[in-house]
Protein backbone atom coordinates (compact mmCIF):
# COMPACT_ATOMS: atom_id res chain seq x y z
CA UNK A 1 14.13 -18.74 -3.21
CA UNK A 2 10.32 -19.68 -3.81
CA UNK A 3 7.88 -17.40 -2.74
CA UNK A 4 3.68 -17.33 -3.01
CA UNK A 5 1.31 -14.67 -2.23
CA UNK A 6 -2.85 -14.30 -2.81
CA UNK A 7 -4.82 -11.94 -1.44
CA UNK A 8 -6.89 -8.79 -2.43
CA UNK A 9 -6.13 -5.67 -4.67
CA UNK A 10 -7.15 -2.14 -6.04
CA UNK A 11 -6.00 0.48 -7.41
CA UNK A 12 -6.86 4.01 -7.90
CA UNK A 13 -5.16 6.59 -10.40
CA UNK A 14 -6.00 10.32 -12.45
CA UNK A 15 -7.65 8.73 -15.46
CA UNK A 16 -11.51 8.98 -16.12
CA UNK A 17 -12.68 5.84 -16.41
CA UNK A 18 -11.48 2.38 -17.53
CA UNK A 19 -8.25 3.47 -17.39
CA UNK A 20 -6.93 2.74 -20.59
CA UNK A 21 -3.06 1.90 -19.63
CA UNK A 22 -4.07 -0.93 -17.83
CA UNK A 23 -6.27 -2.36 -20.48
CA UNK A 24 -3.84 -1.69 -23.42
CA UNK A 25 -1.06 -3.21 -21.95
CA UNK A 26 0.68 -0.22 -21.39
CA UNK A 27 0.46 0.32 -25.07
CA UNK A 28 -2.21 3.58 -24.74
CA UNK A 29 -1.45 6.59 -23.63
CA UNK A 30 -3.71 7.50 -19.89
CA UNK A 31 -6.17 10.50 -19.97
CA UNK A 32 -3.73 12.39 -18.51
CA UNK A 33 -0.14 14.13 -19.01
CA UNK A 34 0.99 12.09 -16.06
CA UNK A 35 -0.60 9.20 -14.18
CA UNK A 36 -0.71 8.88 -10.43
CA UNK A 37 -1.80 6.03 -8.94
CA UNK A 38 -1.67 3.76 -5.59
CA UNK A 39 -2.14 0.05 -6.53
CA UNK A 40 -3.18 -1.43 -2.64
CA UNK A 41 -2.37 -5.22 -2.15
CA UNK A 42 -3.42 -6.77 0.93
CA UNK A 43 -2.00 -9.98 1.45
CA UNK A 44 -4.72 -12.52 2.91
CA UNK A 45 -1.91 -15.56 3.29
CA UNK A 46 1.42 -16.07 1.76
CA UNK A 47 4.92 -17.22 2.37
CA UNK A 48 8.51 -16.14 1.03
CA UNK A 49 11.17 -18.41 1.39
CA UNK A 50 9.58 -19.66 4.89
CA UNK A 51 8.64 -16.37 6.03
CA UNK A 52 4.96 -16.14 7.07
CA UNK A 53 3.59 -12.83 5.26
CA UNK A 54 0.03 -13.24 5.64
CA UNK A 55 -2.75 -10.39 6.71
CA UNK A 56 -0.26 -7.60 5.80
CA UNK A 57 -0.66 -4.89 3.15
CA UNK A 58 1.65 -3.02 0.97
CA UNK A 59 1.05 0.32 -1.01
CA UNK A 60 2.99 0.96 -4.20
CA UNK A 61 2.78 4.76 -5.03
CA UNK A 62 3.61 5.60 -8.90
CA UNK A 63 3.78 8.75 -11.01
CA UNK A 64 4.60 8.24 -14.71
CA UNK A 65 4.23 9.51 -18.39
CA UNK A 66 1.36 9.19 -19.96
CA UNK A 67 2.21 6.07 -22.22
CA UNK A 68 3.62 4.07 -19.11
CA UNK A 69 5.38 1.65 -21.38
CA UNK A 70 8.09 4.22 -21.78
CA UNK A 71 9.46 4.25 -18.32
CA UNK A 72 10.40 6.78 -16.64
CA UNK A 73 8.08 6.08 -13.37
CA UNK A 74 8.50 7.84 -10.06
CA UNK A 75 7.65 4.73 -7.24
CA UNK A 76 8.15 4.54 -3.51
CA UNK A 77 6.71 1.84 -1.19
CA UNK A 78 4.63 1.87 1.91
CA UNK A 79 5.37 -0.67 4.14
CA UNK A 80 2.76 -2.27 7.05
CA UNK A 81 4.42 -1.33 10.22
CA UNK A 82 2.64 -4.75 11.24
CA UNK A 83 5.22 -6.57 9.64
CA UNK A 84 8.29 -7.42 11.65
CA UNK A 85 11.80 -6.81 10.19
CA UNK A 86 11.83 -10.42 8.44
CA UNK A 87 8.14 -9.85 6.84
CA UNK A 88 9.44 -6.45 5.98
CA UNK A 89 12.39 -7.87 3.92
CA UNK A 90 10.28 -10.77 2.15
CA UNK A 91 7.71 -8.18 0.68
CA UNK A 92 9.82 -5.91 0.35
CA UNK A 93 11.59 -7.86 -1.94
CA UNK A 94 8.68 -9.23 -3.83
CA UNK A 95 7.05 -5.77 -4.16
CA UNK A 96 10.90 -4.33 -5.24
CA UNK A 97 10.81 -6.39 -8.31
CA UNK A 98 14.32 -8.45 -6.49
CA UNK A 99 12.25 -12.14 -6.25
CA UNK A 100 10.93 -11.78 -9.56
CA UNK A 101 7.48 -11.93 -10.13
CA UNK A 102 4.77 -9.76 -11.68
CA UNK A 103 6.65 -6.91 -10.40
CA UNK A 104 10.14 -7.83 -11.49
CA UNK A 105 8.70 -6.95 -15.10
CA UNK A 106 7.25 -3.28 -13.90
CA UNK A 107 11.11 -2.75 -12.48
CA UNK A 108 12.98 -1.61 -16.06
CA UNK A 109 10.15 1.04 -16.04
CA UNK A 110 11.07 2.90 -12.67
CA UNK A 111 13.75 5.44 -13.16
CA UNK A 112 13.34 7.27 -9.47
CA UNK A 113 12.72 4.94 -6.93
CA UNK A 114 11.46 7.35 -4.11
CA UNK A 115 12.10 4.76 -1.48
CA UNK A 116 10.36 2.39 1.12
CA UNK A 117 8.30 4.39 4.08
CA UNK A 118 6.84 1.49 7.37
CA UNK A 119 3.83 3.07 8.70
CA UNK A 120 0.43 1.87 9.92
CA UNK A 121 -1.98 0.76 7.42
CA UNK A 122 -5.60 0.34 7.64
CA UNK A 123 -7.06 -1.67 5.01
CA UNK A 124 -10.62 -2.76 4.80
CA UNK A 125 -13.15 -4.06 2.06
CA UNK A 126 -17.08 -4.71 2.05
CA UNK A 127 -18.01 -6.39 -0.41
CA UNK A 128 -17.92 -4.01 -3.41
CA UNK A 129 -16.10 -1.16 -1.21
CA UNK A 130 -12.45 -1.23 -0.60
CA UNK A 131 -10.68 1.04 1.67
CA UNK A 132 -7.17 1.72 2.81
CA UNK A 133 -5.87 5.05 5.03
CA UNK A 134 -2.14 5.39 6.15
CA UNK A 135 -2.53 8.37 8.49
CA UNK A 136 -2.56 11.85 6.63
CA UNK A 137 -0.18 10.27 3.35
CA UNK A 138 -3.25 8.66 1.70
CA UNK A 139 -6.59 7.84 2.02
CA UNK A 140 -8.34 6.53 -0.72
CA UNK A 141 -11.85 5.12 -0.65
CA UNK A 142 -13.57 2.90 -4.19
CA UNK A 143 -17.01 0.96 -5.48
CA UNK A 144 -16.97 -0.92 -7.87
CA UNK A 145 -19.29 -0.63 -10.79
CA UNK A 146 -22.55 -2.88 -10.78
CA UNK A 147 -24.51 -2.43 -13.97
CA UNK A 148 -28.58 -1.83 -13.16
CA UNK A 149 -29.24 -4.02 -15.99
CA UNK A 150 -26.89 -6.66 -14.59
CA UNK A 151 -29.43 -9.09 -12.58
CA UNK A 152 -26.84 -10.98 -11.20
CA UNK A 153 -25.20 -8.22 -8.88
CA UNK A 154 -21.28 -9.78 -10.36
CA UNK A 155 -20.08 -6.16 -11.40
CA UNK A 156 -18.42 -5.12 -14.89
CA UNK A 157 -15.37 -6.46 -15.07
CA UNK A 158 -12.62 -6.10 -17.47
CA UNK A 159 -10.81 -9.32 -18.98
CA UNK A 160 -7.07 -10.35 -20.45
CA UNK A 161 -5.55 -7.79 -18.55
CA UNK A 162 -3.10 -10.04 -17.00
CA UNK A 163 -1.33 -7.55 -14.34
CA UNK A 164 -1.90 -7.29 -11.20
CA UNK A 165 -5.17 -10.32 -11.71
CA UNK A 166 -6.57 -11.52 -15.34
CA UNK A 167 -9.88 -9.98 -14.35
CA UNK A 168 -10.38 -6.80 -13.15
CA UNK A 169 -13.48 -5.45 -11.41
CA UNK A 170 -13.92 -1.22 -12.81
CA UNK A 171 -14.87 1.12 -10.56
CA UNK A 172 -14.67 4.50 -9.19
CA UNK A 173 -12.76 6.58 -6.25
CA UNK A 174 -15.38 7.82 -3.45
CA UNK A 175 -12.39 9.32 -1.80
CA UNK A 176 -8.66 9.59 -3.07
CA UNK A 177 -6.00 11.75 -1.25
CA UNK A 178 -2.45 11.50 -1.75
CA UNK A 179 0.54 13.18 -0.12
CA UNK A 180 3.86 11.10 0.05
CA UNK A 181 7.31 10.79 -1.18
CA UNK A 182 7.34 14.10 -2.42
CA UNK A 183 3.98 13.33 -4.56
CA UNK A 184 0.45 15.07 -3.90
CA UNK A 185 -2.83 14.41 -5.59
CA UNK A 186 -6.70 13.89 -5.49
CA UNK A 187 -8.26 11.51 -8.05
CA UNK A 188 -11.65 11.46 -6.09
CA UNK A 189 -13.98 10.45 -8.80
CA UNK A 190 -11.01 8.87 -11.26
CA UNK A 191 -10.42 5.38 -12.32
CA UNK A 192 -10.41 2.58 -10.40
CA UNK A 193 -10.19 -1.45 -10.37
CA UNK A 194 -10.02 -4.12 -7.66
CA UNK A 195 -9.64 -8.06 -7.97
CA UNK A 196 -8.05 -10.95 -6.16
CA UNK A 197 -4.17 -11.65 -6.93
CA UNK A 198 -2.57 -14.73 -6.56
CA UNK A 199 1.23 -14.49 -7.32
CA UNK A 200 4.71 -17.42 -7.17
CA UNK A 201 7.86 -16.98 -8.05
């Protein structure tokens, strides 16, 4: 099975700023005694094994140890209630780690998988502003950072990173509310990054 997806990402989780996790590799402990974050793909055209799974969006929801390298993540994932059954399998599988892919090497490190939840998703983005709401489970709202010494309006952006883009673009929650799978959080203010994703497999 061959699959490809690009789109749009961002993510959102407890950590200050920068969130170091993501930019060690997974090697550095995050500011906090657990993390919690929602990584938010949209999916602006892709196709899995024939199966047409563009303009959808998927939610991964994570809590973890500190030094996420360790394992021992809490996940669950929100499904578009756009997608029909067959879209609903293809990601599913992609975003499950089964088709391999960037999130086939995140799967060793999930030791509860809280399960997979299909509800309507609203996901938007404006330029520097991305948005996503899924009813009263999350709604989480983030800018990213544009330096006022940085004449050319391109953001700060974070390099080598690899996972979920190579570049990252750092920024910060307006609004972050969490409450699903049995997890509950705000990280208004916290951490975040956004980029486009392009993934095969």
């Amino acid at each position: 099975m061959t699959w490809h997806i690009e789109g749009t990402y961002f993510e959102n989780c407890n950590c200050d700023m920068v969130c170091p996790c993501s930019t060690s590799g997974l090697t550095a402990p995050a500011d906090n005694d657990r993390c919690d974050v929602v990584l938010t793909f949209h999916v602006d055209k892709g196709d899995v094994d024939g199966v047409d799974v563009g303009g959808l969006t998927v939610c991964v929801v994570a809590d973890s140890p500190a030094l996420m390298g360790d394992g021992g993540w809490k996940m669950g994932v929100v499904m578009d209630a756009a997608a029909s059954a067959q879209q609903a399998e293809a990601l599913g599988g992609v975003f499950g780690g089964q088709l391999g892919g960037p999130l086939a090497g995140l799967a060793p490190l999930v030791s509860d998988m809280l399960g997979m939840e299909t509800r309507e998703i609203s996901y938007s983005e404006d330029g520097r502003e991305h948005r996503v709401r899924i009813g009263d489970a999350i709604d989480i709202a983030v800018e990213d950072f544009v330096s006022r010494f940085d004449s050319t309006g391109a953001g700060v952006k974070v390099s080598g990173v690899g996972f979920p883009a190579d570049t990252l673009a750092a920024g910060r929650a307006t609004t972050s509310t969490v409450n699903i799978f049995g997890l509950s959080w705000d990280n208004t203010g916290k951490n975040s990054f956004s980029a486009p994703f392009a993934w095969s497999a």
